[in-house]
Protein backbone atom coordinates (compact mmCIF):
# COMPACT_ATOMS: atom_id res chain seq x y z
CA UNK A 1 141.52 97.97 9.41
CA UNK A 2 143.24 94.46 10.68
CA UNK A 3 142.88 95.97 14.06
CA UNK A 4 140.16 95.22 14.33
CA UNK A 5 139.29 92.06 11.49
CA UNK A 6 138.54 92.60 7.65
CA UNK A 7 134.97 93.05 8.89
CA UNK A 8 134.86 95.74 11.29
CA UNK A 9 134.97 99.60 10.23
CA UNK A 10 134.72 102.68 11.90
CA UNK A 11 133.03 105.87 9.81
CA UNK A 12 131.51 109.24 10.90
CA UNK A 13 127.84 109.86 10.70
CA UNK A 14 126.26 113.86 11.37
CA UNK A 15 129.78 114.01 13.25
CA UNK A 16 129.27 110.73 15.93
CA UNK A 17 131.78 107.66 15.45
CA UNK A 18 130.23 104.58 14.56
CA UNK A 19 132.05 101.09 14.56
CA UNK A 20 129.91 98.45 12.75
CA UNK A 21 131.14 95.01 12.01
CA UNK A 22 129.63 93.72 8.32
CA UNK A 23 130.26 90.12 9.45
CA UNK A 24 126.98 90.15 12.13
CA UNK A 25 125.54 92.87 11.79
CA UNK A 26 126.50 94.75 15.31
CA UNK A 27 126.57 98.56 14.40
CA UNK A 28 127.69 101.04 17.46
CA UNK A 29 127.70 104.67 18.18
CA UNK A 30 130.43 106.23 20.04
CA UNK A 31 131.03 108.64 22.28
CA UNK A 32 134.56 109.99 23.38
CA UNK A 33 135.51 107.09 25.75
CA UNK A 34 134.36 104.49 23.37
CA UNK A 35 136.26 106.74 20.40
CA UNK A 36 139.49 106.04 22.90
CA UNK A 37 139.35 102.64 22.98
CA UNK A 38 139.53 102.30 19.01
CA UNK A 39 142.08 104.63 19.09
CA UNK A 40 143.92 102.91 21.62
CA UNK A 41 143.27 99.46 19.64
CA UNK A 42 144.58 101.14 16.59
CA UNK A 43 147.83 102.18 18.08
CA UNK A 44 148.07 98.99 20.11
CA UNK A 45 148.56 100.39 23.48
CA UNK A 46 145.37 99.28 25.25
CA UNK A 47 146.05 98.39 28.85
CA UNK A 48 143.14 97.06 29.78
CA UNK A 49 143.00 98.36 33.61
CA UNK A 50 143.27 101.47 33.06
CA UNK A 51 140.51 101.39 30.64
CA UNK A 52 137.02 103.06 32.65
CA UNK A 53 133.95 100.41 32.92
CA UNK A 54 132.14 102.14 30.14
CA UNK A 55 135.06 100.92 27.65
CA UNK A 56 135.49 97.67 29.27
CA UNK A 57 132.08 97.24 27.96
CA UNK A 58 133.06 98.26 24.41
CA UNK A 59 136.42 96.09 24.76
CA UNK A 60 134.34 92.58 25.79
């Protein structure tokens, strides 16, 4: 997922999204907002103001 760097991967766990990059170790659950910003990332339509402060966080 270039998206995102050779590093970074998203995968399902008991049903919650988690992005983790291999690269440092950072491993993140998501819920729905955060699952909008990847999808948003994927499809490479993130505006970021219109994105809520709870994915700003996840975007920085």
């Amino acid at each position: 997922m270039d998206w995102l760097g050779n590093n970074v991967k998203t995968f399902k766990v008991k049903g919650i999204t988690i992005i983790a990059n291999r690269n440092n170790g950072m491993v993140i659950g998501l819920d729905r907002e955060g699952e909008e910003v990847v999808d948003l990332l994927k499809s490479n339509l993130i505006e970021i103001s219109s994105l809520s402060d709870n994915q700003k966080e996840l975007w920085c």
